[in-house]
N, C-alpha and C. Protein backbone atom coordinates (compact mmCIF):
# COMPACT_ATOMS: atom_id res chain seq x y z
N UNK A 1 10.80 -19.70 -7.83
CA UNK A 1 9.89 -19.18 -6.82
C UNK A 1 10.54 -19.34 -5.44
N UNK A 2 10.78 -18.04 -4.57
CA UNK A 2 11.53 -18.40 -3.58
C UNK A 2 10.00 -18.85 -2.90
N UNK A 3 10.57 -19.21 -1.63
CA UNK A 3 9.52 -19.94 -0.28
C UNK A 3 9.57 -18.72 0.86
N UNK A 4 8.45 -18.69 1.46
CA UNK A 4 8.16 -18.01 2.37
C UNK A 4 9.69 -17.15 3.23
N UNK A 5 10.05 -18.44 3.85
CA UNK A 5 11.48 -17.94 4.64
C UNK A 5 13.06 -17.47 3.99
N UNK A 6 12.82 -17.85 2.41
CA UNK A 6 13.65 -16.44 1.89
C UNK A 6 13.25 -15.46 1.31
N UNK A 7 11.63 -15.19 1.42
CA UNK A 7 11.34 -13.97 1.05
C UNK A 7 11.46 -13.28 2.24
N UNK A 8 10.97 -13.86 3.48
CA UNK A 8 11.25 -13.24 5.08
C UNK A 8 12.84 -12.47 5.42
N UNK A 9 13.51 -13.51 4.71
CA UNK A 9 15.47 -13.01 5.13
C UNK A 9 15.25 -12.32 3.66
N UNK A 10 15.00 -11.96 3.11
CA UNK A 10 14.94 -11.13 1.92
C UNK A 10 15.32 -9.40 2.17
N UNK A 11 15.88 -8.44 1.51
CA UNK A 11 16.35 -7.15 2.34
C UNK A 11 15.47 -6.53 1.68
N UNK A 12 14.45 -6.76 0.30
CA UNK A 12 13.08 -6.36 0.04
C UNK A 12 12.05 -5.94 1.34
N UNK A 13 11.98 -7.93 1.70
CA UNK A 13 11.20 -7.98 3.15
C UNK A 13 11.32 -6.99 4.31
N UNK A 14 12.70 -6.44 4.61
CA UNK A 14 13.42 -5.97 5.98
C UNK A 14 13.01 -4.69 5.61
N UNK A 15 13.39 -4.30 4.09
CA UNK A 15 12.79 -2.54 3.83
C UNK A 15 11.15 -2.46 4.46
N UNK A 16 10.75 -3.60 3.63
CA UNK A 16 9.00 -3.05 3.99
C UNK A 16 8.96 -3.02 4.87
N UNK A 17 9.03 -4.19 6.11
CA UNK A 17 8.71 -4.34 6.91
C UNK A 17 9.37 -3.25 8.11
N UNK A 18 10.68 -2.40 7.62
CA UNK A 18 10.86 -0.86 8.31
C UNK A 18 9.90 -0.05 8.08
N UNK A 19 9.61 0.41 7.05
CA UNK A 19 8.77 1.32 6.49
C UNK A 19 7.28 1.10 6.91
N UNK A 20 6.58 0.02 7.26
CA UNK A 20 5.51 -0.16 7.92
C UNK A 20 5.85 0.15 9.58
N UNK A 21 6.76 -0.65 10.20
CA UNK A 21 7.41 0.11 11.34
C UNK A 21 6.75 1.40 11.78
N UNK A 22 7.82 2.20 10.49
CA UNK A 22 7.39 3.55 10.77
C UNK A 22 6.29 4.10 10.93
N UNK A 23 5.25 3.55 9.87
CA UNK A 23 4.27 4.33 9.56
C UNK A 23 2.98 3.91 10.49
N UNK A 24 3.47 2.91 11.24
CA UNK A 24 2.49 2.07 12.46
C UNK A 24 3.13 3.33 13.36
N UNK A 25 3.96 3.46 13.85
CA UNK A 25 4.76 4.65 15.09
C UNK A 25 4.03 6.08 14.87
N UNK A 26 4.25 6.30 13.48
CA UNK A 26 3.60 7.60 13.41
C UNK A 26 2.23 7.71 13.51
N UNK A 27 1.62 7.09 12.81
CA UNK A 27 0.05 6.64 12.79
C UNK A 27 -0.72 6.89 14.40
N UNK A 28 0.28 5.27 14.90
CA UNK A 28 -0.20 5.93 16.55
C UNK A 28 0.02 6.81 16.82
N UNK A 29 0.96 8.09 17.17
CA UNK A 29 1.36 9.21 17.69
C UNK A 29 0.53 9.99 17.02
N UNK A 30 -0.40 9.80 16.29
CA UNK A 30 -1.26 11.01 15.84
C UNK A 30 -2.65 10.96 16.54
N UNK A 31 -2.44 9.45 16.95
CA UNK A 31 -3.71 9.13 17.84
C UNK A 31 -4.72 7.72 17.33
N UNK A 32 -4.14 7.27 16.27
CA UNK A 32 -4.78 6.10 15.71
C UNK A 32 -4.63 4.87 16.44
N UNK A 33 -5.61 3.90 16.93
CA UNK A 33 -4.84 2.55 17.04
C UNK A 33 -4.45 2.28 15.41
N UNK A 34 -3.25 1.40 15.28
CA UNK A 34 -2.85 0.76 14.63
C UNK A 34 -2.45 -1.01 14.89
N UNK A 35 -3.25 -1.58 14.24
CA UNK A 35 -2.93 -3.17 14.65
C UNK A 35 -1.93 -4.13 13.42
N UNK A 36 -1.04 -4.59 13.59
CA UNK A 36 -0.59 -5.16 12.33
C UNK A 36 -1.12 -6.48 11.84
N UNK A 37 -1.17 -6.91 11.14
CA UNK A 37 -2.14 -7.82 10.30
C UNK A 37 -1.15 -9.02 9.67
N UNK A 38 -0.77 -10.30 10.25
CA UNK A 38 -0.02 -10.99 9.92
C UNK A 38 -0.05 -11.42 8.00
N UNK A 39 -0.87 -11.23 8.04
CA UNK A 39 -1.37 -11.31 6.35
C UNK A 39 -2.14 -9.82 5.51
N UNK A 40 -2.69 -9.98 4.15
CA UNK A 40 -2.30 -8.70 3.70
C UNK A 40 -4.07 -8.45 3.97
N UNK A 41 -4.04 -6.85 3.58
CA UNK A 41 -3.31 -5.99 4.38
C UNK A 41 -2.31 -5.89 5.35
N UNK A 42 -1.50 -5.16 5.45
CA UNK A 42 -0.43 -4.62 6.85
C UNK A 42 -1.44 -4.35 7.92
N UNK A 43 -1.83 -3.34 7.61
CA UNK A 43 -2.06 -2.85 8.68
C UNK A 43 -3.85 -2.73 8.97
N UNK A 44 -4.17 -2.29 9.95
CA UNK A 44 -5.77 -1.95 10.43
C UNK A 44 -5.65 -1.00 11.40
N UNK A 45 -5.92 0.46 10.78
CA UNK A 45 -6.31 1.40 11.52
C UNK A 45 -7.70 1.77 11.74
N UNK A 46 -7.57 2.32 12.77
CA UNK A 46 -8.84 2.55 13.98
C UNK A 46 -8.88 4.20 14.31
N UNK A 47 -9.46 4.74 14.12
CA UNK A 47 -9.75 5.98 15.43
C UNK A 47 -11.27 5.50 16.75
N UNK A 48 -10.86 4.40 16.85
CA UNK A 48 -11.81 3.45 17.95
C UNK A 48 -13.41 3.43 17.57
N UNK A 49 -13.52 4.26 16.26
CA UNK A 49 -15.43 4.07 16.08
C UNK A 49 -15.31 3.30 14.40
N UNK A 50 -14.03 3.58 13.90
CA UNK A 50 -14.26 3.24 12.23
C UNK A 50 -13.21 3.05 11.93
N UNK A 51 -12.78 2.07 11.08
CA UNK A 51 -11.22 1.49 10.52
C UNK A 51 -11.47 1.22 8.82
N UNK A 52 -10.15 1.33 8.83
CA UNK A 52 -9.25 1.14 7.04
C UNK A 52 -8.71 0.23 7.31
N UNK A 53 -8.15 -0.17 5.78
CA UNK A 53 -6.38 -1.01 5.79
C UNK A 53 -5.96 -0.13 5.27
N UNK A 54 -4.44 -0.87 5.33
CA UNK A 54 -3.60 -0.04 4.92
C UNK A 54 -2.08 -1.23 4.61
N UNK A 55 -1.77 -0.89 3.16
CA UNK A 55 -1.11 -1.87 2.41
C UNK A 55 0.47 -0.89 2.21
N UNK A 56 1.52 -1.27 3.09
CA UNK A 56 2.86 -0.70 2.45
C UNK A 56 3.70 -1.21 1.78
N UNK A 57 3.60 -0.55 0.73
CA UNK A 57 4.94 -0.52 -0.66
C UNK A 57 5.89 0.17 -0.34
N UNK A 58 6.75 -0.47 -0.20
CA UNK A 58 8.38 0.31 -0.14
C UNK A 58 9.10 -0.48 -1.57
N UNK A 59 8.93 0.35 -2.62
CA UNK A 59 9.41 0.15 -3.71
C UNK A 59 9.62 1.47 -4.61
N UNK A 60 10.52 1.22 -5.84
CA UNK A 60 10.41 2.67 -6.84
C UNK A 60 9.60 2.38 -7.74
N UNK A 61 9.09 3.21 -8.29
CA UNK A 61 8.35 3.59 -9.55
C UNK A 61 8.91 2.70 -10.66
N UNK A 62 8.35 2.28 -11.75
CA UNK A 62 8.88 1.21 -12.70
C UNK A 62 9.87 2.96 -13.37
N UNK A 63 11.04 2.09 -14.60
CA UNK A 63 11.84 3.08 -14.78
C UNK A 63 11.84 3.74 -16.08
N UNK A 64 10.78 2.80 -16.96
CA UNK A 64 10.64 3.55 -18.71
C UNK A 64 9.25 4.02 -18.54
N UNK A 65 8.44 3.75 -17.54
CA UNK A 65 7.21 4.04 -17.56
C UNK A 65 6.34 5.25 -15.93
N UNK A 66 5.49 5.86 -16.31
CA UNK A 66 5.16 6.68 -15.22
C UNK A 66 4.01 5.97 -14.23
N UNK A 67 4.04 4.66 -13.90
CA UNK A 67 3.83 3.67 -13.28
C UNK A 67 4.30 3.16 -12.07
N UNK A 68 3.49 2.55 -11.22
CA UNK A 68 3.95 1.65 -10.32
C UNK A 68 3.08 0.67 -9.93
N UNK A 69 3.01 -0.52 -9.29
CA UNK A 69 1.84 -1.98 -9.39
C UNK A 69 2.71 -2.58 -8.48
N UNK A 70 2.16 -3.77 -8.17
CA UNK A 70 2.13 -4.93 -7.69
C UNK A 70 1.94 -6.20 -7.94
N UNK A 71 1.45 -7.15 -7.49
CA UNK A 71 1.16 -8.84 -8.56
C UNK A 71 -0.29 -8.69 -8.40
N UNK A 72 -1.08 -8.85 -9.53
CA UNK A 72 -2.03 -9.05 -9.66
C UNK A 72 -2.64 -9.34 -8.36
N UNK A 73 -2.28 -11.07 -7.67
CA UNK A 73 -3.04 -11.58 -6.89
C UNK A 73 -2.88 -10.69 -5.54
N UNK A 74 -2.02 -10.07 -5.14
CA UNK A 74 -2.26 -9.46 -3.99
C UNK A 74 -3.05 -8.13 -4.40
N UNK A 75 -3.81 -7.89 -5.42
CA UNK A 75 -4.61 -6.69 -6.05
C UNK A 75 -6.04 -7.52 -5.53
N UNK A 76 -6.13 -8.91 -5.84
CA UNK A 76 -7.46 -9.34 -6.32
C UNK A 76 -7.47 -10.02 -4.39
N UNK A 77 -6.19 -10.01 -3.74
CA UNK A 77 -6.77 -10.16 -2.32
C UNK A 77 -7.10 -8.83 -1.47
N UNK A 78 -6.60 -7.77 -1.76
CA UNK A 78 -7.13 -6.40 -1.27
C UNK A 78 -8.47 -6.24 -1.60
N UNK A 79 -8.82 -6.47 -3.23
CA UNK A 79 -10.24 -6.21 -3.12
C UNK A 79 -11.19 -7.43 -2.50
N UNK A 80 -10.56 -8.26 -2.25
CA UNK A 80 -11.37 -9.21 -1.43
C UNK A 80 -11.60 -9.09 -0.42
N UNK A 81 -10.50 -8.61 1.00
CA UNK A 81 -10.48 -7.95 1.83
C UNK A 81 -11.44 -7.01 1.96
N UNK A 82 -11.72 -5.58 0.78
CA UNK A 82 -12.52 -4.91 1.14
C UNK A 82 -13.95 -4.90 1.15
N UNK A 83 -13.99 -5.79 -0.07
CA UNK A 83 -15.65 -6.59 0.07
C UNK A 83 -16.25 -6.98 1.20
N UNK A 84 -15.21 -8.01 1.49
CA UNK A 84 -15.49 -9.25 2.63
C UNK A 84 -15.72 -8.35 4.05
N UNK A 85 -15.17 -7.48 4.50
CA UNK A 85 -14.76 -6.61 5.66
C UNK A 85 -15.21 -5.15 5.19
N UNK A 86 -15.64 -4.72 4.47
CA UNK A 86 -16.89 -3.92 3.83
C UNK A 86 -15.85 -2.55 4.45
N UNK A 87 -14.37 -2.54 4.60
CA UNK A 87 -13.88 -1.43 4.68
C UNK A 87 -12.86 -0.96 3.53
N UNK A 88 -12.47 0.07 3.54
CA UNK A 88 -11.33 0.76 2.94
C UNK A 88 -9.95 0.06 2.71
N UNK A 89 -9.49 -0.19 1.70
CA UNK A 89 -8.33 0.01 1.87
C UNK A 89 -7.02 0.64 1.19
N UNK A 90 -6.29 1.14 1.75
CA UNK A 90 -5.30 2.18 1.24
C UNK A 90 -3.93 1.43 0.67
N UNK A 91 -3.41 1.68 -0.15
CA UNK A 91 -2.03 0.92 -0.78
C UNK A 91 -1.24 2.62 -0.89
N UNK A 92 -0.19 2.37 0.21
CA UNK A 92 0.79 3.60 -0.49
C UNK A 92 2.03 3.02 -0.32
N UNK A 93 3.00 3.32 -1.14
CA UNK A 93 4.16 3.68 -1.72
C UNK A 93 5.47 4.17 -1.25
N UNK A 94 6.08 4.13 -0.40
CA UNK A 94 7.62 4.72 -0.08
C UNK A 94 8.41 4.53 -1.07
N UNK A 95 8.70 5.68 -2.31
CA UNK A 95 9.71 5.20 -3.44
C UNK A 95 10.79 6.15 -2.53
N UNK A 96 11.55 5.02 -2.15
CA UNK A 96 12.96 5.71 -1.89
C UNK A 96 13.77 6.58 -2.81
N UNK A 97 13.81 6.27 -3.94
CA UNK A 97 15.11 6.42 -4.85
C UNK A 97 14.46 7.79 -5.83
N UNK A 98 13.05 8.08 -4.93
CA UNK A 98 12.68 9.45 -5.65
C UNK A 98 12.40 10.05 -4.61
N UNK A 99 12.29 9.23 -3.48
CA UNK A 99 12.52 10.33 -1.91
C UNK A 99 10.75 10.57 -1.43
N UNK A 100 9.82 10.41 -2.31
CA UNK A 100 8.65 10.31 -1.87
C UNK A 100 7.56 8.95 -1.50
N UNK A 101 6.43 9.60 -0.88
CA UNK A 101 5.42 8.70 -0.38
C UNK A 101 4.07 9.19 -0.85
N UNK A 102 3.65 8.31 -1.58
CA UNK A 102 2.25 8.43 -2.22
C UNK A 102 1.30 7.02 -1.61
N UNK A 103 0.08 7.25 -2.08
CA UNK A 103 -1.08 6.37 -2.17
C UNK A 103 -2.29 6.75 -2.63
N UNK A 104 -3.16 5.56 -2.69
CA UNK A 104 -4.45 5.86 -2.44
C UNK A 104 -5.28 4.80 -2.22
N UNK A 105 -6.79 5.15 -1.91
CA UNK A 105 -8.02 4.04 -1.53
C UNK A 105 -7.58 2.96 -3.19
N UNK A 106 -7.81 1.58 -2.74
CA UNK A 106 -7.83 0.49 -3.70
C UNK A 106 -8.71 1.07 -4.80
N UNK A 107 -9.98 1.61 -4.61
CA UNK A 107 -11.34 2.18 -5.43
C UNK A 107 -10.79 3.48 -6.32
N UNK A 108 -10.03 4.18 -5.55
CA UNK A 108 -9.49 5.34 -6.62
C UNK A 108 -8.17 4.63 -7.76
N UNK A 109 -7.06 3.90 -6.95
CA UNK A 109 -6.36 3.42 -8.01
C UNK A 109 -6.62 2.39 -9.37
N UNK A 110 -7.87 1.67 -8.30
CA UNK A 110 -8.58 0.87 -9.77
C UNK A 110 -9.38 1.76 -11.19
N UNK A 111 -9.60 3.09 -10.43
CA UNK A 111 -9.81 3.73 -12.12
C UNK A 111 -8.43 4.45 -12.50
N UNK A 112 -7.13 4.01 -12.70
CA UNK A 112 -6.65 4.44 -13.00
C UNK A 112 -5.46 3.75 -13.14
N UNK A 113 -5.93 2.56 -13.46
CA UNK A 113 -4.89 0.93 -13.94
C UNK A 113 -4.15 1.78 -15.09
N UNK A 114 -2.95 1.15 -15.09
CA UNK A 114 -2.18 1.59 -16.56
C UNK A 114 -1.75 0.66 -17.26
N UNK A 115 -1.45 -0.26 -16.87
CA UNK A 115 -1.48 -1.65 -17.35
C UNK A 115 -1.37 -2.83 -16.69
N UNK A 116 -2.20 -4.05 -17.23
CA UNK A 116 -1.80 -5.00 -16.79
C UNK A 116 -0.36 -6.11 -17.68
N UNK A 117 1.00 -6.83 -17.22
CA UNK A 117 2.07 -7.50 -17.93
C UNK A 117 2.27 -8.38 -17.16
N UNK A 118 2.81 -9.73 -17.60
CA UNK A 118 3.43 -10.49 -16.90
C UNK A 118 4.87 -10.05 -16.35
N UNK A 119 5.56 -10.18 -15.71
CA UNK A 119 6.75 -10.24 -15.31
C UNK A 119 7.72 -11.43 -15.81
N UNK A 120 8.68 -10.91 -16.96
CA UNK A 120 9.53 -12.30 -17.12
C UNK A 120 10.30 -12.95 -16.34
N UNK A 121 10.57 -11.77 -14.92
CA UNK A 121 11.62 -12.76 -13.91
C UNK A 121 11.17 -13.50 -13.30
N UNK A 122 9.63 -13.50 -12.71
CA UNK A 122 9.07 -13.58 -11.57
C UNK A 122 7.73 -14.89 -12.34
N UNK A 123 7.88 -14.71 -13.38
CA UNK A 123 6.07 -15.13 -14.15
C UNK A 123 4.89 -14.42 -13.35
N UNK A 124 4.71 -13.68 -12.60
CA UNK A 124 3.69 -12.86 -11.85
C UNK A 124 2.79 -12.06 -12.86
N UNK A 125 1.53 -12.00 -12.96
CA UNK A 125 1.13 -10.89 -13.61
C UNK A 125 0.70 -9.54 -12.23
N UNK A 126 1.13 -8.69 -13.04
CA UNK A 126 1.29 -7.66 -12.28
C UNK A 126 0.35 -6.55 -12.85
N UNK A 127 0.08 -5.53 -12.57
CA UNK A 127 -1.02 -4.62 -12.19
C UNK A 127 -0.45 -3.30 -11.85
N UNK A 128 -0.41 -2.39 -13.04
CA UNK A 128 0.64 -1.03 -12.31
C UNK A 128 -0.90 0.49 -12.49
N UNK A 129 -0.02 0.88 -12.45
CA UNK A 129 -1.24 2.23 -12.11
C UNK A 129 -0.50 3.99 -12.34
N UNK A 130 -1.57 4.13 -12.87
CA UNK A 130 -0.61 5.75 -13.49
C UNK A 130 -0.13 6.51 -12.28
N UNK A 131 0.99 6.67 -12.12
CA UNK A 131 1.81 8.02 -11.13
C UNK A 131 1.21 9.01 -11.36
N UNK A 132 0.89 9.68 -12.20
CA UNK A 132 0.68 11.20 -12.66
C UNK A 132 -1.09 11.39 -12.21
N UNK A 133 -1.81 10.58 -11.88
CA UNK A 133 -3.41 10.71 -11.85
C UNK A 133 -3.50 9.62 -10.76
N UNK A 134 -3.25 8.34 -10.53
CA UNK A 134 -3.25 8.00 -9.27
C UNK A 134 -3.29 7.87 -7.83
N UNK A 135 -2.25 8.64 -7.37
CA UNK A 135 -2.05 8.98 -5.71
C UNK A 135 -2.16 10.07 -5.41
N UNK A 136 -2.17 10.17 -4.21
CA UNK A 136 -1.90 11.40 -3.82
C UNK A 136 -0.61 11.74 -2.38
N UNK A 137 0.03 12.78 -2.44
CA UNK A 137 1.24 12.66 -1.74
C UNK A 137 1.01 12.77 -0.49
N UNK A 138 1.80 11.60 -0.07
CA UNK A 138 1.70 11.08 1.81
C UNK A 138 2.88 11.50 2.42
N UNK A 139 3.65 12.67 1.76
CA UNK A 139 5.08 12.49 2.36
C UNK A 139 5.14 13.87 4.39
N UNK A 140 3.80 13.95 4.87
CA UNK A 140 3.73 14.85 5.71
C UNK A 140 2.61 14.20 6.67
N UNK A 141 2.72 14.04 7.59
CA UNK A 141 1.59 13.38 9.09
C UNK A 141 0.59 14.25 8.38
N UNK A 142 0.25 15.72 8.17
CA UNK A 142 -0.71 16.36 8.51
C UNK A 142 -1.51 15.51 6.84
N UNK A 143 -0.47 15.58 6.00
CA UNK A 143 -1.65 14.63 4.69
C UNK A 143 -1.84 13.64 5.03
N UNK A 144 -1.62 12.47 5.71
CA UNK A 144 -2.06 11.45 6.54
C UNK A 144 -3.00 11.61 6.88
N UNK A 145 -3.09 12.44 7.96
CA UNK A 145 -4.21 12.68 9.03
C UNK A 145 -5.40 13.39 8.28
N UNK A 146 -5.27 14.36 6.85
CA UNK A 146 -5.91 14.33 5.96
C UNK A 146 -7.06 13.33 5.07
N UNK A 147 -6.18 12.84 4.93
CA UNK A 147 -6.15 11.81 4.10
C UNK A 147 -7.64 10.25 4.78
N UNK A 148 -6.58 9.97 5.56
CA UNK A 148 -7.13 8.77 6.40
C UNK A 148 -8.55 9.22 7.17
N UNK A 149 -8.50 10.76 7.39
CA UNK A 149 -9.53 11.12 8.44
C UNK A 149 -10.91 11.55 7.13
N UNK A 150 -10.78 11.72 5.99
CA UNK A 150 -11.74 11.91 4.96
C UNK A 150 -11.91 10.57 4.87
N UNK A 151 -11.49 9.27 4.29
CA UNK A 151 -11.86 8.13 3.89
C UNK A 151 -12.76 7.46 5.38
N UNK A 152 -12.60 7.78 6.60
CA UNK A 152 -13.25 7.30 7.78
C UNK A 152 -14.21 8.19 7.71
N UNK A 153 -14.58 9.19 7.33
CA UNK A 153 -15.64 9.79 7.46
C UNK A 153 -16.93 9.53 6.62
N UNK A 154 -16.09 8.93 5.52
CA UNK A 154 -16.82 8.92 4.13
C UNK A 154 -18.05 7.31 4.07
């Protein structure tokens, strides 16, 4: 189990934490506050009357399966988050190594778990979710602004 400060110097860590970067830069420039969230969720967007989270994965797709997940416990602290704070929250995806960006609301990917496994490297149980019925594609501002501006309305 690494410790906090080599998961921080970690080049896992440095990807996400670009890729949220970004998506805080763009976010604002469309007109959102965006606040970053030292703990999970990333992020907390605003259009100043109603806010989401918003959880970034910068990872690929698992590679025998049409899947992708996370560790369980950061599943069972998102939905705690959204209980507790009675808002939205969004988990999407930057798979580099297929060149796209997906997501969706925590509430849509939970009907559409694909499995739950432990991880033998890690001992983590993890939590993946079907690619093919799951997300929906974030790779354009205007599906963003789509996207984010239906779940604030809703």
């Amino acid at each position: 189990m690494r410790s906090e400060a080599e998961f921080v110097d970690s080049p896992e860590f440095r990807k996400g934490r670009l890729w949220e970067e970004q998506l805080k830069t763009m976010l604002e420039g469309m007109g959102y506050t965006v606040i970053r969230n030292r703990e999970l969720p990333d992020l907390l967007i605003t259009d100043n009357t109603r806010a989401l989270w918003l959880e970034c994965k910068s990872k690929a797709r698992m590679r025998k399966h049409p899947a992708t997940g996370f560790s369980q416990h950061h599943y069972d602290r998102y939905m705690l988050t959204q209980e507790l704070l009675g808002r939205p929250v969004i988990v999407a995806f930057n798979d580099v190594s297929e060149g796209q960006v997906y997501g969706n609301t925590l509430d849509a990917l939970d009907r559409h778990i694909y499995d739950h496994f432990q991880d033998e490297r890690t001992g983590q149980s993890i939590v993946t979710f079907d690619c093919d019925k799951a997300f929906v594609a974030l790779d354009e501002p205007g599906n963003w602004r789509y996207f984010i501006d239906t779940i604030l309305e809703s």
